[in-house]
N, C-alpha and C. Protein backbone atom coordinates (compact mmCIF):
# COMPACT_ATOMS: atom_id res chain seq x y z
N UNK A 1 44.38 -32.71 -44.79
CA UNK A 1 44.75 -32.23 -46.10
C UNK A 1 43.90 -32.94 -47.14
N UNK A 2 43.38 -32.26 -47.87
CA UNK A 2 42.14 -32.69 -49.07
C UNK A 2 43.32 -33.28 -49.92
N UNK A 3 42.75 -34.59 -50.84
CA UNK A 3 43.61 -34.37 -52.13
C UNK A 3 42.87 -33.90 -53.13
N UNK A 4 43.52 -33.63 -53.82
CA UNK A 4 43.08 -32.93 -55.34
C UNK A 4 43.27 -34.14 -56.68
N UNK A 5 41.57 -34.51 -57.23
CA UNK A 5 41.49 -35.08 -57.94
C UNK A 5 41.95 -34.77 -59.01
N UNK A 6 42.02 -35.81 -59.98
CA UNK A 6 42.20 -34.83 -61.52
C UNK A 6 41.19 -34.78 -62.28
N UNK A 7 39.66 -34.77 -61.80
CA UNK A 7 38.53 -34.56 -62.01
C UNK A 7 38.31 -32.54 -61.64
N UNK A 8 38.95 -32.90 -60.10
CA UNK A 8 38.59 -31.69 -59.67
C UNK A 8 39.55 -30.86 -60.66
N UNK A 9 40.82 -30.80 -60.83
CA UNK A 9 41.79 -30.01 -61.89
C UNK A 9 41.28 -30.27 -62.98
N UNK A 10 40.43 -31.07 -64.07
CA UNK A 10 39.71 -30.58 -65.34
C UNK A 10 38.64 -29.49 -64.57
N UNK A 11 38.07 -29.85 -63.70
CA UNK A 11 36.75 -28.95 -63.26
C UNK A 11 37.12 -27.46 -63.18
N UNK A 12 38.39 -27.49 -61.76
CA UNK A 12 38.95 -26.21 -62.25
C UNK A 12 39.65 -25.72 -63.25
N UNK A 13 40.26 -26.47 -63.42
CA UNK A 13 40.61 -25.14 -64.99
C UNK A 13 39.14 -25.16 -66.13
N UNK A 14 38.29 -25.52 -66.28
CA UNK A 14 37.34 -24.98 -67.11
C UNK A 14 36.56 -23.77 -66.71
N UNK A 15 36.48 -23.79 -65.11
CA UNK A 15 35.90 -22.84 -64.20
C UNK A 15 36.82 -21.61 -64.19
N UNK A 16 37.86 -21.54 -64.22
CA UNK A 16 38.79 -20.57 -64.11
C UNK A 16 39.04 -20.14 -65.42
N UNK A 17 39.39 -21.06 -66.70
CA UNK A 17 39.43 -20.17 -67.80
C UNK A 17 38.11 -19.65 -68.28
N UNK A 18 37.13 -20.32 -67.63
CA UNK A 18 35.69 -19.23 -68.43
C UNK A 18 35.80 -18.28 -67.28
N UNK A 19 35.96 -17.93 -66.67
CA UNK A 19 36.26 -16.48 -65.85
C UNK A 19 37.37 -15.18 -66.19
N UNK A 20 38.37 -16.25 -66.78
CA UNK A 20 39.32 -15.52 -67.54
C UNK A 20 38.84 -15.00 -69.27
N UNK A 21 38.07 -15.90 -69.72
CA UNK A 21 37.43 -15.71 -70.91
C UNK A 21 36.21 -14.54 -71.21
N UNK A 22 35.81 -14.47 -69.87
CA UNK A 22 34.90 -13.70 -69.59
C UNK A 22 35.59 -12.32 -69.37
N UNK A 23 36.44 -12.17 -68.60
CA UNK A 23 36.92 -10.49 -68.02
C UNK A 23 37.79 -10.37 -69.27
N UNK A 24 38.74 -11.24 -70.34
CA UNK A 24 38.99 -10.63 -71.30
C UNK A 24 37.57 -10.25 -72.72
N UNK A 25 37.18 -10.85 -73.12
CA UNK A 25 35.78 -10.80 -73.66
C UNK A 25 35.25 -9.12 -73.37
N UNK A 26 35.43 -9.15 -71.76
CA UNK A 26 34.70 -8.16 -71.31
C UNK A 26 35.83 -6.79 -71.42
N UNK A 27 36.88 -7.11 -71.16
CA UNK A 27 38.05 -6.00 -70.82
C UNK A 27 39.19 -5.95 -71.68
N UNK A 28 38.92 -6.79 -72.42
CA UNK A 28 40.24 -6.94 -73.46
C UNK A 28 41.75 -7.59 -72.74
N UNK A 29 42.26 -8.49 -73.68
CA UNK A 29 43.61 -9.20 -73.56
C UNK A 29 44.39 -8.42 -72.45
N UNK A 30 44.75 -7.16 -72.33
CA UNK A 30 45.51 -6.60 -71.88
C UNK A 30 45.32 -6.36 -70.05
N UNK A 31 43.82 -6.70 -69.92
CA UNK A 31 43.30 -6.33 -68.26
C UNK A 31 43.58 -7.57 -67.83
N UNK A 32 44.12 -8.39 -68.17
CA UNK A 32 44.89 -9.70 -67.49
C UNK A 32 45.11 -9.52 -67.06
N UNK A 33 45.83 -10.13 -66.06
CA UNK A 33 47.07 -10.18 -64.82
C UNK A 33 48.02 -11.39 -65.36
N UNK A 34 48.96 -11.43 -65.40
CA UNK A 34 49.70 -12.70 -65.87
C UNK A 34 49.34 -13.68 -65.41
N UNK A 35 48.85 -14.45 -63.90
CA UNK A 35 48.36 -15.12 -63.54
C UNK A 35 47.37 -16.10 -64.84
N UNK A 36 46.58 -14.58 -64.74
CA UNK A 36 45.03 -15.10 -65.79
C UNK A 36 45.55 -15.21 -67.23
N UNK A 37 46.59 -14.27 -67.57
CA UNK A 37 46.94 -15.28 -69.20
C UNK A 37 47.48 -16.65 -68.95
N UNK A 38 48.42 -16.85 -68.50
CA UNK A 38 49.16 -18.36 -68.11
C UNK A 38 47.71 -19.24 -68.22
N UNK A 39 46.63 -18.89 -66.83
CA UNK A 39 45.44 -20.27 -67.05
C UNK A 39 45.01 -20.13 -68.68
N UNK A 40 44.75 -18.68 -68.95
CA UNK A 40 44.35 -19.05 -70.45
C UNK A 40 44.89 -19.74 -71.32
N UNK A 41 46.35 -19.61 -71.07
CA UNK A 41 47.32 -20.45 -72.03
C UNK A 41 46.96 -21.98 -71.75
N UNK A 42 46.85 -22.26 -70.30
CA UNK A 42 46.66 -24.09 -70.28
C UNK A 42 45.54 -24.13 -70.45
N UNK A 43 44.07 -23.11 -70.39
CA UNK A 43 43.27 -23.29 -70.65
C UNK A 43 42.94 -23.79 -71.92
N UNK A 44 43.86 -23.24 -73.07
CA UNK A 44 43.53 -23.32 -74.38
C UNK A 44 44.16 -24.71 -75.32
N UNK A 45 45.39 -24.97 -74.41
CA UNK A 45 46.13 -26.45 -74.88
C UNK A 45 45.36 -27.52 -73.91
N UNK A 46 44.05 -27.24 -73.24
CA UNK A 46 43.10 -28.40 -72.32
C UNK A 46 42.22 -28.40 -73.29
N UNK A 47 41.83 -27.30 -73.44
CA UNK A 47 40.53 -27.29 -74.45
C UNK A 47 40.91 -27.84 -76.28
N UNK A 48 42.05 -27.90 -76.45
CA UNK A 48 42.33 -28.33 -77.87
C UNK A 48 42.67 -30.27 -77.52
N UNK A 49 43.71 -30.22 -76.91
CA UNK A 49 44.33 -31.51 -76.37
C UNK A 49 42.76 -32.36 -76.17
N UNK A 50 41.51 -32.01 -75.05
CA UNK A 50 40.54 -32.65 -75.23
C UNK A 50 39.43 -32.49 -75.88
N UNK A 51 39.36 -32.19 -76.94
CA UNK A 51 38.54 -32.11 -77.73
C UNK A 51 38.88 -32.17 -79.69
N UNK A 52 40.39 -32.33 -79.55
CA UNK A 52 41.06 -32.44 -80.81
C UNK A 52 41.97 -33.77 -80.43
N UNK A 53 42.43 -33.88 -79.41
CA UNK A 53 43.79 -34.87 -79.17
C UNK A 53 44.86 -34.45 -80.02
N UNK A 54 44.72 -33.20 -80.21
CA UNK A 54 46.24 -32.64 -80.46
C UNK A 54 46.40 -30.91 -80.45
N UNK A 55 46.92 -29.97 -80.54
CA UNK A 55 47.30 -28.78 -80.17
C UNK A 55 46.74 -28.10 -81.03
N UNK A 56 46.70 -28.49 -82.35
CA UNK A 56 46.63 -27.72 -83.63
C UNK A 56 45.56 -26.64 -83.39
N UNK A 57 44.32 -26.87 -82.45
CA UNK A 57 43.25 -25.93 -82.14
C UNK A 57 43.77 -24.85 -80.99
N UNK A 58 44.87 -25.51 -80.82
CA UNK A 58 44.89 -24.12 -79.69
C UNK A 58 45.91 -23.03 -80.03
N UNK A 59 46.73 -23.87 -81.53
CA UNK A 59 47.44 -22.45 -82.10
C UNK A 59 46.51 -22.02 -82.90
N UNK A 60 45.30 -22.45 -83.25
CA UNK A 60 44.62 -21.59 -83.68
C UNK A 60 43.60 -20.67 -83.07
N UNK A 61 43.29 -20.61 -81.95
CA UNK A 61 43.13 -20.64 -80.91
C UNK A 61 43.83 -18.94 -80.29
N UNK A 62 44.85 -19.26 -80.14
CA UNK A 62 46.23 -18.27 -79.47
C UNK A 62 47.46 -18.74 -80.12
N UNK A 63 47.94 -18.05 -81.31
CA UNK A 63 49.32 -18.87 -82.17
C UNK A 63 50.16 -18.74 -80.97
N UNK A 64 50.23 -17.85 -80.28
CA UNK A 64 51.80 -17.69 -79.37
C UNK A 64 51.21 -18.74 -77.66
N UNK A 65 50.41 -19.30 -77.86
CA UNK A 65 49.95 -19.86 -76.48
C UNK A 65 50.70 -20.84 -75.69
N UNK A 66 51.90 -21.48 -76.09
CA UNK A 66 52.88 -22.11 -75.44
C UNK A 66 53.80 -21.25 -75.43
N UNK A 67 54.24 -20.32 -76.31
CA UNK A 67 55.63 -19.69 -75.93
C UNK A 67 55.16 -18.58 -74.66
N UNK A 68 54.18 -18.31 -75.36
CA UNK A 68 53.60 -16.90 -73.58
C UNK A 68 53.64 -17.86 -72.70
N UNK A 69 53.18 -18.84 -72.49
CA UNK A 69 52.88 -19.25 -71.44
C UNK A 69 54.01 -20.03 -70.42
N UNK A 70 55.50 -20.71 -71.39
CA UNK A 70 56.67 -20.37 -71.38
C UNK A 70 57.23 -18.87 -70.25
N UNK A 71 57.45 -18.13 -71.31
CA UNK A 71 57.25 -16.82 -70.86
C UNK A 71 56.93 -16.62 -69.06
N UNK A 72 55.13 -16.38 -69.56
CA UNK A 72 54.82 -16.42 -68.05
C UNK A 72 54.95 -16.96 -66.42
N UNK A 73 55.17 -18.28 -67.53
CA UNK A 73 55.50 -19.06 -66.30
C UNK A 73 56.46 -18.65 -65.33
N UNK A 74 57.80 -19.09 -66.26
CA UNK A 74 59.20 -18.31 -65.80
C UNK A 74 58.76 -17.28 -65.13
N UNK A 75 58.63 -16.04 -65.66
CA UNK A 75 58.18 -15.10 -64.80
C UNK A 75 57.50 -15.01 -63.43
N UNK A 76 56.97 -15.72 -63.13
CA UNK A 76 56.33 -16.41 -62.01
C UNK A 76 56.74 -17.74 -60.90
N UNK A 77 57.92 -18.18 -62.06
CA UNK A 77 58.86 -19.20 -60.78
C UNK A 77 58.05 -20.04 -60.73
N UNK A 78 57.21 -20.36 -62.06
CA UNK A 78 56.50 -22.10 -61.50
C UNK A 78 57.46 -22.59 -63.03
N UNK A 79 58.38 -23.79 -62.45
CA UNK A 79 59.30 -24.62 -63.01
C UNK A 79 58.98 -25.51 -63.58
N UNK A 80 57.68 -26.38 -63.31
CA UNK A 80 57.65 -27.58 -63.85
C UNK A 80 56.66 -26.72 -65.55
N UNK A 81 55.89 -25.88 -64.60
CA UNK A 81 54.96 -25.27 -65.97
C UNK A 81 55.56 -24.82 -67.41
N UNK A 82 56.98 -23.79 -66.46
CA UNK A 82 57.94 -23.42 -67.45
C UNK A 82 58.45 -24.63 -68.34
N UNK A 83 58.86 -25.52 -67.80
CA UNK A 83 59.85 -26.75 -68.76
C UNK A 83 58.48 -27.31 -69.59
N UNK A 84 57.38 -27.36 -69.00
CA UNK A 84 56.19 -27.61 -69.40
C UNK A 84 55.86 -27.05 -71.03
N UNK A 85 55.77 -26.07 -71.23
CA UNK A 85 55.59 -25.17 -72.05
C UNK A 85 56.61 -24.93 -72.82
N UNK A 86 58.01 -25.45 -72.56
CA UNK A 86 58.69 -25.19 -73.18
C UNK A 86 59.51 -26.37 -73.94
N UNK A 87 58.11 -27.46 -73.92
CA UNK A 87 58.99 -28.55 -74.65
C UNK A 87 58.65 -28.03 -76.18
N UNK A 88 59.02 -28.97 -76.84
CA UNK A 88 59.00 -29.05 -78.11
C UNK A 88 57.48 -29.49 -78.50
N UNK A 89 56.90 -28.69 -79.25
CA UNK A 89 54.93 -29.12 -79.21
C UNK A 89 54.52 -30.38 -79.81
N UNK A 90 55.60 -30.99 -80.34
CA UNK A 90 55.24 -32.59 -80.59
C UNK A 90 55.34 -33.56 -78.77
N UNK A 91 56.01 -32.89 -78.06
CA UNK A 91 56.56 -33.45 -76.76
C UNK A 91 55.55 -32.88 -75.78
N UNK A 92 55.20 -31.77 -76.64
CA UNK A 92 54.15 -31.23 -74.71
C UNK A 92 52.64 -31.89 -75.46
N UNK A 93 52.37 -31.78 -76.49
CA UNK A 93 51.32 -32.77 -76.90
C UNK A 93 51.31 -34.10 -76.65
N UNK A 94 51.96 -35.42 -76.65
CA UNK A 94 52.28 -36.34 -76.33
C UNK A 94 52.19 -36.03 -75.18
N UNK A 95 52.67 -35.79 -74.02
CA UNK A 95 52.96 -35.54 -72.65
C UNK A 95 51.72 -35.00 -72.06
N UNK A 96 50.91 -34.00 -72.57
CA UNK A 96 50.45 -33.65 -72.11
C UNK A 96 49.39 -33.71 -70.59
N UNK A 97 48.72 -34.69 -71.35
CA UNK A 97 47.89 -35.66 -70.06
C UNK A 97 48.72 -36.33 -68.79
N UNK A 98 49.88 -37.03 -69.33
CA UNK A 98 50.85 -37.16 -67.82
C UNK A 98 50.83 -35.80 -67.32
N UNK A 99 50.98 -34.85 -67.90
CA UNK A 99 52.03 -33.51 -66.87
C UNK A 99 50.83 -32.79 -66.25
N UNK A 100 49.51 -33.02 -67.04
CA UNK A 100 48.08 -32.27 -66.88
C UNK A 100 47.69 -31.58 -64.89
N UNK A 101 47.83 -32.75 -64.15
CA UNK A 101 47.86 -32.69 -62.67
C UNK A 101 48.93 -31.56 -62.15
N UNK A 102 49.81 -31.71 -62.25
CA UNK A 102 51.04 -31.21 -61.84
C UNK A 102 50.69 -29.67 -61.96
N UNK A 103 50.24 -29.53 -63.69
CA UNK A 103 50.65 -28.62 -64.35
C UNK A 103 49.25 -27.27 -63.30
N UNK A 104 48.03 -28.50 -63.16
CA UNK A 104 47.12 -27.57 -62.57
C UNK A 104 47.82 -27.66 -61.26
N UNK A 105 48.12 -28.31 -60.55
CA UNK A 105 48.52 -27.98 -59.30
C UNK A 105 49.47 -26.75 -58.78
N UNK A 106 50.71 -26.30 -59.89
CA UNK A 106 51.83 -25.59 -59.49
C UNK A 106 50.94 -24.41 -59.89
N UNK A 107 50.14 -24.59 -61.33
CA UNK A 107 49.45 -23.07 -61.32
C UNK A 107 48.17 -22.44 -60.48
N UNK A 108 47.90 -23.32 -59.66
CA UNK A 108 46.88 -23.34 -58.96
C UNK A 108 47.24 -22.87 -57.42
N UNK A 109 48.43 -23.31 -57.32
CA UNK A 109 49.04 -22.93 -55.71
C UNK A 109 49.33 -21.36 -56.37
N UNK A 110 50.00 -20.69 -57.51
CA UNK A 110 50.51 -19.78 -57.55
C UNK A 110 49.45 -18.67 -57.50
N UNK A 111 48.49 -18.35 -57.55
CA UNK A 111 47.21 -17.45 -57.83
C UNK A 111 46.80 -16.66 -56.81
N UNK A 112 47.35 -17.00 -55.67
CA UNK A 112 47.35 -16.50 -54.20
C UNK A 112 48.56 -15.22 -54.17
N UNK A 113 49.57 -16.10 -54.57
CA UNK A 113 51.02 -14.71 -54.77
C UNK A 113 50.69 -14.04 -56.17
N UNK A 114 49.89 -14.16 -57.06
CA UNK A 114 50.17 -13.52 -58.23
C UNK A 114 48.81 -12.76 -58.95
N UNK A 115 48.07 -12.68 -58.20
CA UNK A 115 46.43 -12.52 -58.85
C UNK A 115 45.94 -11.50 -58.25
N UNK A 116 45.36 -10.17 -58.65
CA UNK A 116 44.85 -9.63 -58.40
C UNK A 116 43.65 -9.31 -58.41
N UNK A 117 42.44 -10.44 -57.90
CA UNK A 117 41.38 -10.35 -58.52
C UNK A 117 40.71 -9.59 -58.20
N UNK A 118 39.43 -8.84 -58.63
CA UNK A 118 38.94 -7.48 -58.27
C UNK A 118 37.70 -8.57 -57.73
C-alpha cells in the first residue's frame, strides 16, 4: 500500500482542478459532474487559502464555493468533506491546512463511484 503524501495531494488537486478548469472553460459550469464541481470547490479554497492565507479570494472566486461544496459533498456521502465545508468560514479557514489531507483523500477515493469521465 503506497502512502499518500501531502505533497502528492497539493500536486493532485492542482492537476485535477486544471482539468476541471479546463472542460468547464471549455463546456461551461453545467457539463460538470458533481464529482468535478466539489474538486473545483476545494480547488478554489486551495488556491485562495495558498496564495492569500485566507478565503476572501475564493468567494471571489465562486461566492457560493463552500456552501455547493457543502451541498455536494453530502450528496455524495463524503462526511468529513461535508462537516468540512460546512464549518463556519472563519473555522474552515483557520482549519483548513489541518483538514487539507483528509479532505483530498475522502474526495479522491470518491471519483471512482462518482465521475464520469469521458
Amino acid at each position: 500500500m503506497t502512502m499518500v503524501t501531502p505533497t502528492d495531494n497539493a500536486s493532485w488537486l492542482v492537476e485535477a482542478g486544471s482539468t476541471v478548469i479546463d472542460k468547464k472553460a471549455c463546456d461551461g459550469w453545467h457539463s460538470l459532474t458533481p464529482w468535478e464541481r466539489l474538486v473545483y470547490c476545494l480547488w478554489v479554497a486551495d488556491y485562495s487559502m495558498r496564495n492569500a492565507g485566507d478565503l476572501d479570494a475564493a468567494r471571489d472566486i465562486r461566492t457560493d464555493f463552500q456552501s455547493e461544496g457543502a451541498r455536494i459533498a453530502e450528496s455524495l456521502e463524503l462526511p468529513f468533506t461535508h462537516a468540512s465545508f460546512s464549518l463556519p468560514p472563519s473555522a474552515l479557514q483557520s482549519d483548513y491546512f489541518a483538514r487539507f489531507d483528509a479532505l483530498c483523500h475522502e474526495v479522491r477515493g470518491a471519483k471512482s463511484g462518482h465521475s464520469d469521465d469521458r
